[in-house]
PDB file of N, CA and C in Angstrom:
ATOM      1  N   UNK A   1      95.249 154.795  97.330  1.00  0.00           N
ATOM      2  CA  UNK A   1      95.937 154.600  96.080  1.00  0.00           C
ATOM      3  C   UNK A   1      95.257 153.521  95.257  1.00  0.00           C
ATOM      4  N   UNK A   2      94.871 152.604  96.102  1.00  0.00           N
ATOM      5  CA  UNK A   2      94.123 151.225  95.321  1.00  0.00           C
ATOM      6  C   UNK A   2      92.840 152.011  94.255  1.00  0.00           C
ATOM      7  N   UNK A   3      91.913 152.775  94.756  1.00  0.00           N
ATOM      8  CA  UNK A   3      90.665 153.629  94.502  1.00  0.00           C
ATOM      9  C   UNK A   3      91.380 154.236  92.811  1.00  0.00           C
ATOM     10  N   UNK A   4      92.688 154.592  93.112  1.00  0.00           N
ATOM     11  CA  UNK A   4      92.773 155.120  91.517  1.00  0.00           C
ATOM     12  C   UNK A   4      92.747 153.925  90.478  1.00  0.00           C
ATOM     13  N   UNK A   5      92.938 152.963  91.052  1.00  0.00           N
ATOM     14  CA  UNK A   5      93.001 152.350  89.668  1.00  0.00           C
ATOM     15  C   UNK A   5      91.686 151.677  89.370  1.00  0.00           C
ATOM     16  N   UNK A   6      90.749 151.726  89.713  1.00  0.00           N
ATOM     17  CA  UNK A   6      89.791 151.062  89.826  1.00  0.00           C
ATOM     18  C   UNK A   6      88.737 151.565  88.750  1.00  0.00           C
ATOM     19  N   UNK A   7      88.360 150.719  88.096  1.00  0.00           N
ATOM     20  CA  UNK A   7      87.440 151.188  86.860  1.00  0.00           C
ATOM     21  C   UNK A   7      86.558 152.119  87.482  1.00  0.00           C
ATOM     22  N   UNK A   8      86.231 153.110  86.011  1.00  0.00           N
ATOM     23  CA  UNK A   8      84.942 154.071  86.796  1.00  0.00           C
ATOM     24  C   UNK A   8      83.552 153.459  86.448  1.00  0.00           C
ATOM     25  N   UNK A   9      82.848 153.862  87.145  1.00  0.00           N
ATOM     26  CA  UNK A   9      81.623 153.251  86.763  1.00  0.00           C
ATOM     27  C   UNK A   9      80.935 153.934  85.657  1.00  0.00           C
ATOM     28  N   UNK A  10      79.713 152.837  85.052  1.00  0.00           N
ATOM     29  CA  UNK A  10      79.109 153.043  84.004  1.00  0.00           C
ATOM     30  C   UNK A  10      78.533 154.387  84.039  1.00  0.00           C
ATOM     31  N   UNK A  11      78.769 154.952  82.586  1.00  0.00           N
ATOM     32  CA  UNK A  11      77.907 156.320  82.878  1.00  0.00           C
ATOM     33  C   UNK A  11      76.598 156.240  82.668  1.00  0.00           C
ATOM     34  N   UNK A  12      75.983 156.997  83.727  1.00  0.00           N
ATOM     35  CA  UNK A  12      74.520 157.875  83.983  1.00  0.00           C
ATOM     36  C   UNK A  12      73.937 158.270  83.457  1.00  0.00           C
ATOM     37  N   UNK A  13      72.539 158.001  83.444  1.00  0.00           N
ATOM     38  CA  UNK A  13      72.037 158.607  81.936  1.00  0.00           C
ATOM     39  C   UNK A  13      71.768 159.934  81.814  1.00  0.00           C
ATOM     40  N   UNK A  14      72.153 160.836  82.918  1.00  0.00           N
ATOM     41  CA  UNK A  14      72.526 162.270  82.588  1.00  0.00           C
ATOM     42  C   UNK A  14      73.731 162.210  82.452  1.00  0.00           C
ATOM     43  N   UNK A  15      75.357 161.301  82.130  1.00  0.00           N
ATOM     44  CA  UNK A  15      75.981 161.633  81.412  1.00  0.00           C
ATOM     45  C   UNK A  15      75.901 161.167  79.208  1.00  0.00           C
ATOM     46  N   UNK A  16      75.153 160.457  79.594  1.00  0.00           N
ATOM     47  CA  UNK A  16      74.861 159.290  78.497  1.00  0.00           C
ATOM     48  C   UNK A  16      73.853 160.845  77.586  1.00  0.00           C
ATOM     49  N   UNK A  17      73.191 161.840  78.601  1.00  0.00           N
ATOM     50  CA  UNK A  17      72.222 162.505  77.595  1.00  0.00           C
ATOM     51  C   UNK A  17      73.085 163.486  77.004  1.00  0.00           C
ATOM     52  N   UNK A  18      74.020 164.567  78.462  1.00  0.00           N
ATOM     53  CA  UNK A  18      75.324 165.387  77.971  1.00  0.00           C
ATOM     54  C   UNK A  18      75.780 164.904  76.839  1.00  0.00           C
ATOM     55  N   UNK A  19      76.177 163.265  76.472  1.00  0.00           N
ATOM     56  CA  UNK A  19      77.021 163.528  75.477  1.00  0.00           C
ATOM     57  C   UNK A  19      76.344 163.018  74.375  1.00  0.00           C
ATOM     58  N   UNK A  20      75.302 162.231  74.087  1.00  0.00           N
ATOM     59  CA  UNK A  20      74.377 162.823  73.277  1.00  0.00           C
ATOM     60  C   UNK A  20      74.330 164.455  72.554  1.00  0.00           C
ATOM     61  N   UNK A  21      74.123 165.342  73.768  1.00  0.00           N
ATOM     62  CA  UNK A  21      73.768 166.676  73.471  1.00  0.00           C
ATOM     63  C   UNK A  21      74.911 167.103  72.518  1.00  0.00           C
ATOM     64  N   UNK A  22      76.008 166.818  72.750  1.00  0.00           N
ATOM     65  CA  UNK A  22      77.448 167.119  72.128  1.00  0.00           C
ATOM     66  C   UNK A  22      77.328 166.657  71.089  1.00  0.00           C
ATOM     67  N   UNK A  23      77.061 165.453  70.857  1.00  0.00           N
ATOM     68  CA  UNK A  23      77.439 164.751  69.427  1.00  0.00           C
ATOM     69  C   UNK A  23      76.345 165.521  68.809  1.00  0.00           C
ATOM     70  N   UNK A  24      75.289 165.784  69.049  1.00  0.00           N
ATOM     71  CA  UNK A  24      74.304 166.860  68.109  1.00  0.00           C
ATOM     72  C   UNK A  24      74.513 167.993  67.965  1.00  0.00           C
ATOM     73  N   UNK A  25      75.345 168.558  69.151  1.00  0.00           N
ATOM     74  CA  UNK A  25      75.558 169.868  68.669  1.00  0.00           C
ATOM     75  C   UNK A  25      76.882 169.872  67.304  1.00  0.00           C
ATOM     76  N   UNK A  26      78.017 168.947  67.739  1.00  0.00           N
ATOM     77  CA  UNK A  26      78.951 168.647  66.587  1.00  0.00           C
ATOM     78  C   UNK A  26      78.105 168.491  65.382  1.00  0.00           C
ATOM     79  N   UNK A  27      77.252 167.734  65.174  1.00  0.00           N
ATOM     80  CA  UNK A  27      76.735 167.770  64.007  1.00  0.00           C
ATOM     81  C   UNK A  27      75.929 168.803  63.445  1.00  0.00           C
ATOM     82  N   UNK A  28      75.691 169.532  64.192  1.00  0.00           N
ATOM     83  CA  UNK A  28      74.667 170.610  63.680  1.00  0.00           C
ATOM     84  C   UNK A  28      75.539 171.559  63.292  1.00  0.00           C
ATOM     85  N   UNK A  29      76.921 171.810  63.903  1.00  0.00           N
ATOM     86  CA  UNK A  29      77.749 172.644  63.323  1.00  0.00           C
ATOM     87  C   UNK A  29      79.066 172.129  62.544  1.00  0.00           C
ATOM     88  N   UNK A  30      78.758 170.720  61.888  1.00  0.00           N
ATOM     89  CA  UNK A  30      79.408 170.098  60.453  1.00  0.00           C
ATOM     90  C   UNK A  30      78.528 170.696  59.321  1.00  0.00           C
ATOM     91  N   UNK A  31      77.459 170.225  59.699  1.00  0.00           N
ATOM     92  CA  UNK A  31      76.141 170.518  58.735  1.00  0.00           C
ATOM     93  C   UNK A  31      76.188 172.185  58.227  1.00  0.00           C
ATOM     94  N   UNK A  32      76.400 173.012  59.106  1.00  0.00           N
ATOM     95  CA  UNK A  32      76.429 174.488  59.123  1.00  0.00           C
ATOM     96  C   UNK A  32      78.017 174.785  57.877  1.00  0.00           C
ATOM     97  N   UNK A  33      79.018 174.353  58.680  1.00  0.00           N
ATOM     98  CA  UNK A  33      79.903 174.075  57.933  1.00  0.00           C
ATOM     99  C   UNK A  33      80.271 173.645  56.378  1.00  0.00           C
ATOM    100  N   UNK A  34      79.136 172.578  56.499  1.00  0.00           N
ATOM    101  CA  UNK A  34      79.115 171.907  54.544  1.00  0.00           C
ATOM    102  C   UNK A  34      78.398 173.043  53.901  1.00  0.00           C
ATOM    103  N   UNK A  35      77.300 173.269  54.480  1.00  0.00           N
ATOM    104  CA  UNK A  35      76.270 174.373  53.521  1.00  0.00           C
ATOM    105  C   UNK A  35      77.230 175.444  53.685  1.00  0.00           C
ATOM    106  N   UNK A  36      78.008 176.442  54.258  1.00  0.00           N
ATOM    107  CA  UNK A  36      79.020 177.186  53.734  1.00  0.00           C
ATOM    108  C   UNK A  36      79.984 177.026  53.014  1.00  0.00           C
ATOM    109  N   UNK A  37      80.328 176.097  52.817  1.00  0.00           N
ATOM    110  CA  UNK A  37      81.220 175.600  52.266  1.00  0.00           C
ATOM    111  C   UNK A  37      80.684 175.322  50.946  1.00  0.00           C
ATOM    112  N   UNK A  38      79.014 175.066  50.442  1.00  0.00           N
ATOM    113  CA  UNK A  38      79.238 174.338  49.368  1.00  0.00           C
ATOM    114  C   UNK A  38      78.608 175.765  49.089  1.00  0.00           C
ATOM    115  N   UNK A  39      78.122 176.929  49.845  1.00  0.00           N
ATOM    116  CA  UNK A  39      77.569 177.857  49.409  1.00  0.00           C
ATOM    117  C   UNK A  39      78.891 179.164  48.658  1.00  0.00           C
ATOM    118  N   UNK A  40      80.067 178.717  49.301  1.00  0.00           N
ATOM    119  CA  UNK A  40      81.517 179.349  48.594  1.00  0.00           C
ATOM    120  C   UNK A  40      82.081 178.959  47.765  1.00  0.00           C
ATOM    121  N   UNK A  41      81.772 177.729  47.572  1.00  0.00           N
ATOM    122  CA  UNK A  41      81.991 176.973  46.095  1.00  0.00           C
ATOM    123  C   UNK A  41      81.581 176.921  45.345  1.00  0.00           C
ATOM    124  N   UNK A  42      80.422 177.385  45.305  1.00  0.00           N
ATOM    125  CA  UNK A  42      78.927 177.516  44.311  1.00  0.00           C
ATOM    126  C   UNK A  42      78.801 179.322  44.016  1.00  0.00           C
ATOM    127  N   UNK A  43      79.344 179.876  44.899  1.00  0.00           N
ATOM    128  CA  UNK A  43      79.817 181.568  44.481  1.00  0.00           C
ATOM    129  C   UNK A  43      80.489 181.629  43.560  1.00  0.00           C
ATOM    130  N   UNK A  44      81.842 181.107  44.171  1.00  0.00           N
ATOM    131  CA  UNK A  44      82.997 180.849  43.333  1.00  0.00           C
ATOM    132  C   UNK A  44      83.176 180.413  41.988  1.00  0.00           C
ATOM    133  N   UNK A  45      82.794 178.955  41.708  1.00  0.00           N
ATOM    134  CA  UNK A  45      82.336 178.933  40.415  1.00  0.00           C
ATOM    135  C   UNK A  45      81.353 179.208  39.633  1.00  0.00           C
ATOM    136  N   UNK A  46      80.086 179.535  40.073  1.00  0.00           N
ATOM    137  CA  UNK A  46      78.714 180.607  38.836  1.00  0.00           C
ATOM    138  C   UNK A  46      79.603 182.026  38.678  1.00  0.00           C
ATOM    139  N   UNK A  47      80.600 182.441  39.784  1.00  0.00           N
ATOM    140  CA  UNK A  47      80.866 183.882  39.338  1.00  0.00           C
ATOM    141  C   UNK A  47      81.891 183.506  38.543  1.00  0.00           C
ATOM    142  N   UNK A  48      82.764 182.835  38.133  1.00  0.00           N
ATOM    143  CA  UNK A  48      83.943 182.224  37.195  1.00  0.00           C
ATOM    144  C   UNK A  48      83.013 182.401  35.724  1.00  0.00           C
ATOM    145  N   UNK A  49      82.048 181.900  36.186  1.00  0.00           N
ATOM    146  CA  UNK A  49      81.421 181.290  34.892  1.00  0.00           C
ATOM    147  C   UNK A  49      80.668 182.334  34.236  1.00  0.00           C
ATOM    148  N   UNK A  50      80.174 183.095  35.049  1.00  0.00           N
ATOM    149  CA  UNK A  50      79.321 183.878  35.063  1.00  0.00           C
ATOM    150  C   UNK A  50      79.335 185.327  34.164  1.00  0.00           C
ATOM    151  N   UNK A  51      80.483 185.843  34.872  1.00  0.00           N
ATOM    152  CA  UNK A  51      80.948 186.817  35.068  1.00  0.00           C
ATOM    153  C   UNK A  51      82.174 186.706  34.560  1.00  0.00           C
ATOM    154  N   UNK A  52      82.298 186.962  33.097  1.00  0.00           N
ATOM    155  CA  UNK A  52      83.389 187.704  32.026  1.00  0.00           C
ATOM    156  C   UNK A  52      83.905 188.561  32.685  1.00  0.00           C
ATOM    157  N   UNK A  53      83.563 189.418  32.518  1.00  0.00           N
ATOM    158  CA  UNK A  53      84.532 190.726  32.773  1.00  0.00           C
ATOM    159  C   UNK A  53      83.762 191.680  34.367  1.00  0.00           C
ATOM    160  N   UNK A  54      84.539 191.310  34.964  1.00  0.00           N
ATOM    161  CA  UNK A  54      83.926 192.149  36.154  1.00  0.00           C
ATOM    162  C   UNK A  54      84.037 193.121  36.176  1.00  0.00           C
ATOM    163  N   UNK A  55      83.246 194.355  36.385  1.00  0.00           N
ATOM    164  CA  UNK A  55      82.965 195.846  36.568  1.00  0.00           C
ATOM    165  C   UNK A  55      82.087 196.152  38.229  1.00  0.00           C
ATOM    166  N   UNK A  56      82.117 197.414  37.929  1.00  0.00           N
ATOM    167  CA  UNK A  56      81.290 198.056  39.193  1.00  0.00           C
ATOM    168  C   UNK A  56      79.936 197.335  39.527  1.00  0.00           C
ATOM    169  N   UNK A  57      79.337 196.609  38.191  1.00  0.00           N
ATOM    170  CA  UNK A  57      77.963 196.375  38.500  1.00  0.00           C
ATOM    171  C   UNK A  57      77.842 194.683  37.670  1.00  0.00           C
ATOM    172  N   UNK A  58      76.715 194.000  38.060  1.00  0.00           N
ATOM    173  CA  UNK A  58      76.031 193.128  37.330  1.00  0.00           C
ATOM    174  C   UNK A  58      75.857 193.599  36.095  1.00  0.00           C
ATOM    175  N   UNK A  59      75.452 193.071  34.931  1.00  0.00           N
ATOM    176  CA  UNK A  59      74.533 193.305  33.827  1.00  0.00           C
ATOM    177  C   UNK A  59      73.780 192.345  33.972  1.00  0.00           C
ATOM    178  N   UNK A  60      72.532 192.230  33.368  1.00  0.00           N
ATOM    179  CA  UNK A  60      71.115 191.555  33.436  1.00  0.00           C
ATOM    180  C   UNK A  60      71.368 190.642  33.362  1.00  0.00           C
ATOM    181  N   UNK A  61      72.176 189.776  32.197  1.00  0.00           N
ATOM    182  CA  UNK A  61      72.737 188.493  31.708  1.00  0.00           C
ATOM    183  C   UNK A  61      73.124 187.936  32.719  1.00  0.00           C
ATOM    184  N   UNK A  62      74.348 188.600  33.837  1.00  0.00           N
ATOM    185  CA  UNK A  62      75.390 187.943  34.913  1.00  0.00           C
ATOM    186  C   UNK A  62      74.271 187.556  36.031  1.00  0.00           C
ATOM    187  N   UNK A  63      73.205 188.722  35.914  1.00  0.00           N
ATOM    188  CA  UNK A  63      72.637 188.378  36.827  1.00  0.00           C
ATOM    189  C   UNK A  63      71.602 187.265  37.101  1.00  0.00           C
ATOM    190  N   UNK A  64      71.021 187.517  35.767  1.00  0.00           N
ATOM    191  CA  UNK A  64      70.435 185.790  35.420  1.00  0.00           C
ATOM    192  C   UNK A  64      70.934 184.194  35.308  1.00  0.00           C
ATOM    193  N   UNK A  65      72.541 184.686  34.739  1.00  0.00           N
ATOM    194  CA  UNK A  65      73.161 183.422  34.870  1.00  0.00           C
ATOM    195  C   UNK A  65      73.710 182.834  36.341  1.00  0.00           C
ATOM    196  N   UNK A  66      73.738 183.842  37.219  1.00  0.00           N
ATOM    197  CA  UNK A  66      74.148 183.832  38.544  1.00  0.00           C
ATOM    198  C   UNK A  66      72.688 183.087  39.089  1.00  0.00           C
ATOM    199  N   UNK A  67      72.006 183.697  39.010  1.00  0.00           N
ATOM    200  CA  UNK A  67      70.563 182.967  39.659  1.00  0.00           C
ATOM    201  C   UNK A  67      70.664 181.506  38.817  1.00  0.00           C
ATOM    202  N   UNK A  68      70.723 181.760  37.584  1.00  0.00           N
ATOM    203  CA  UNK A  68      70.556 179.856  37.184  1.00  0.00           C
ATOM    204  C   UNK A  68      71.496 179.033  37.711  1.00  0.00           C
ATOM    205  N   UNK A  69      72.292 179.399  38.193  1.00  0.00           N
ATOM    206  CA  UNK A  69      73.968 178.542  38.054  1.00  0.00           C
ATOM    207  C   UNK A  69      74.020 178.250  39.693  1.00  0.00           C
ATOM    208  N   UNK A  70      73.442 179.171  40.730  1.00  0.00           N
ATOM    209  CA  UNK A  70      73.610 178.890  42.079  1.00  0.00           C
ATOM    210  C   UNK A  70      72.226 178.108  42.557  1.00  0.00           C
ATOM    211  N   UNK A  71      70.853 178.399  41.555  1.00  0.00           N
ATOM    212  CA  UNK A  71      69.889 177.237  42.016  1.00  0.00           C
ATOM    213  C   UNK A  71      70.211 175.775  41.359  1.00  0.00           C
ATOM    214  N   UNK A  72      70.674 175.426  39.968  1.00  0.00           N
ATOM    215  CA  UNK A  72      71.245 174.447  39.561  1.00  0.00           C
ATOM    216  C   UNK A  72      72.089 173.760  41.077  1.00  0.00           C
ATOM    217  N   UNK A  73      73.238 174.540  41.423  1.00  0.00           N
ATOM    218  CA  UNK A  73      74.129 173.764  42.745  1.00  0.00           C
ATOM    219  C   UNK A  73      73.367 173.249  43.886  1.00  0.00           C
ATOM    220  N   UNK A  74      72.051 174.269  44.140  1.00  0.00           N
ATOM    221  CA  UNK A  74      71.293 174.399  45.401  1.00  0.00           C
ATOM    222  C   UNK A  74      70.458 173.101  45.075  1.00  0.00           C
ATOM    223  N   UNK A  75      69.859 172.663  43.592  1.00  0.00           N
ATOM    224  CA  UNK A  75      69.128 171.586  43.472  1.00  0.00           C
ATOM    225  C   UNK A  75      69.651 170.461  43.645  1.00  0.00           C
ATOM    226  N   UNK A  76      71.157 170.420  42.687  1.00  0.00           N
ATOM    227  CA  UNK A  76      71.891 168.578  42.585  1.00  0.00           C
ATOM    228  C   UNK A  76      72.230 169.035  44.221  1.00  0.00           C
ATOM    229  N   UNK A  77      72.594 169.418  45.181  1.00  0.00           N
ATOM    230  CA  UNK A  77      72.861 169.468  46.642  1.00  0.00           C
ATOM    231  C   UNK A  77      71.786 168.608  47.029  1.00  0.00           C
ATOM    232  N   UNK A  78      70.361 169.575  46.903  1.00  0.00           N
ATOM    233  CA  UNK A  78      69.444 168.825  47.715  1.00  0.00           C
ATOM    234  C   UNK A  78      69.152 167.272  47.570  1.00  0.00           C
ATOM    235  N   UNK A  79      69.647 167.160  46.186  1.00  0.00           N
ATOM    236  CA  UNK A  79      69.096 165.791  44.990  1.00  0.00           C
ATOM    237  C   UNK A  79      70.174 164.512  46.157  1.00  0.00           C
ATOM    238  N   UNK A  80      71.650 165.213  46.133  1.00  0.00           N
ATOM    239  CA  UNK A  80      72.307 164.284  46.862  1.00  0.00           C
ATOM    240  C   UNK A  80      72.334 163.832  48.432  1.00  0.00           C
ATOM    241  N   UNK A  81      71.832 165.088  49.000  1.00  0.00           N
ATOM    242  CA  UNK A  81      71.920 164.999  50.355  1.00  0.00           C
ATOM    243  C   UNK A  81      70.454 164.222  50.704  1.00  0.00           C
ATOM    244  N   UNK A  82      69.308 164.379  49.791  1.00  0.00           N
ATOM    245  CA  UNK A  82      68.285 163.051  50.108  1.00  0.00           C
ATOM    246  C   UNK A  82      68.632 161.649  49.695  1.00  0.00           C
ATOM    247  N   UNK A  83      69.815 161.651  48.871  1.00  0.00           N
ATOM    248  CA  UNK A  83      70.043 160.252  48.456  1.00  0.00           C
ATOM    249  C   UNK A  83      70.717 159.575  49.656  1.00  0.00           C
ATOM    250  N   UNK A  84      71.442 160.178  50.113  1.00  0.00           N
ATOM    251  CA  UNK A  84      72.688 159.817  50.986  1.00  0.00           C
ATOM    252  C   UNK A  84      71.872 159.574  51.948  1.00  0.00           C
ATOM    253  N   UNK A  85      70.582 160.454  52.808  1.00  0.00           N
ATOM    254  CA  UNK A  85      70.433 160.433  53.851  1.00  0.00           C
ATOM    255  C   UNK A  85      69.287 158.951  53.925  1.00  0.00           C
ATOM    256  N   UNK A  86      68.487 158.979  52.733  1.00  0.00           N
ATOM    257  CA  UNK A  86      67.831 157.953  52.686  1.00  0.00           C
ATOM    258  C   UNK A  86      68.846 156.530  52.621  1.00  0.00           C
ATOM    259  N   UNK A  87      69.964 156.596  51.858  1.00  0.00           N
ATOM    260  CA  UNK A  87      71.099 155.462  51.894  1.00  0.00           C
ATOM    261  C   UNK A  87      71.091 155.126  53.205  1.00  0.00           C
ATOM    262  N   UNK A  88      71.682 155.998  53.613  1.00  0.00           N
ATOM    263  CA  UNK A  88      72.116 155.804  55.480  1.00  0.00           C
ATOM    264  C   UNK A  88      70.970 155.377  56.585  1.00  0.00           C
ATOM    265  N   UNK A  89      70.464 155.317  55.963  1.00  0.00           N
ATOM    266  CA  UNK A  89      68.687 154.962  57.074  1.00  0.00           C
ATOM    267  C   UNK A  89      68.641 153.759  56.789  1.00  0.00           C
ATOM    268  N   UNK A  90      68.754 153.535  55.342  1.00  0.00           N
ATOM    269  CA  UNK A  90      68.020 152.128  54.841  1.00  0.00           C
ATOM    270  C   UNK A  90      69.694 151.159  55.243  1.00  0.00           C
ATOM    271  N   UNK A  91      70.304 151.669  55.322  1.00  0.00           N
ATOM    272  CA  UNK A  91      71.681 150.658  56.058  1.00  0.00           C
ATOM    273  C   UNK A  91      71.329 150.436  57.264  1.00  0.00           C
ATOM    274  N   UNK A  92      70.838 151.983  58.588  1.00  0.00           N
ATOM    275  CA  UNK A  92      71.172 151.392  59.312  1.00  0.00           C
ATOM    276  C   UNK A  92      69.746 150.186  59.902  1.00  0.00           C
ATOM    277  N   UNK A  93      68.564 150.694  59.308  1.00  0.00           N
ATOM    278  CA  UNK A  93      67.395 149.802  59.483  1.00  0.00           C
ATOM    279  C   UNK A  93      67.769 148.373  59.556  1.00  0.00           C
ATOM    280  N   UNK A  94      68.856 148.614  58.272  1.00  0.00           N
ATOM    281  CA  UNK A  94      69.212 146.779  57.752  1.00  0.00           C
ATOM    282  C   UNK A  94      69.999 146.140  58.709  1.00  0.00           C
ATOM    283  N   UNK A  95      70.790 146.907  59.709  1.00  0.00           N
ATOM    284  CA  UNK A  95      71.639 146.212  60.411  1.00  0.00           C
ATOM    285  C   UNK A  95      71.416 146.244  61.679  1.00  0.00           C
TER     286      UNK A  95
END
């Protein structure tokens, strides 16, 4: 009974790598997550915008404004996600 209460010991660096592995895989499927997410939001509003009157088909116009309006999102995305990521480096360098 004494044995249960007894601290466990430090983890191993094959548990220390397991959960490593986890926290990367969590992040790799946040990351997966945002880019769908900003890729349904960026549907959502170029086709609002886009697209007057919806019918069976595109017209040339919808379809051009659709291409400008979802690389516009795809650019300020990339514009922010290098700002942020360079932010976050240069913090944690600093500390």
């Amino acid at each position: 009974m004494a044995d249960f209460f007894k601290s466990s010991p430090a983890p191993t660096s094959d548990m220390a790598a397991r959960k490593e592995a986890v926290i990367s895989k969590v992040r790799q499927e946040i990351a997966l997550a945002n880019a769908q997410e900003l890729l349904n939001k960026a549907g959502e509003k170029c086709f609002a915008k886009c697209v007057t009157k919806p019918s069976t088909s595109l017209s040339g116009s919808e379809q051009t404004c659709l291409t400008h309006c979802l690389e516009r999102y795809l650019e300020a995305f990339t514009i922010v996600s290098r700002t942020y990521t360079s932010r976050v480096l240069r913090e944690r360098d600093a500390s």
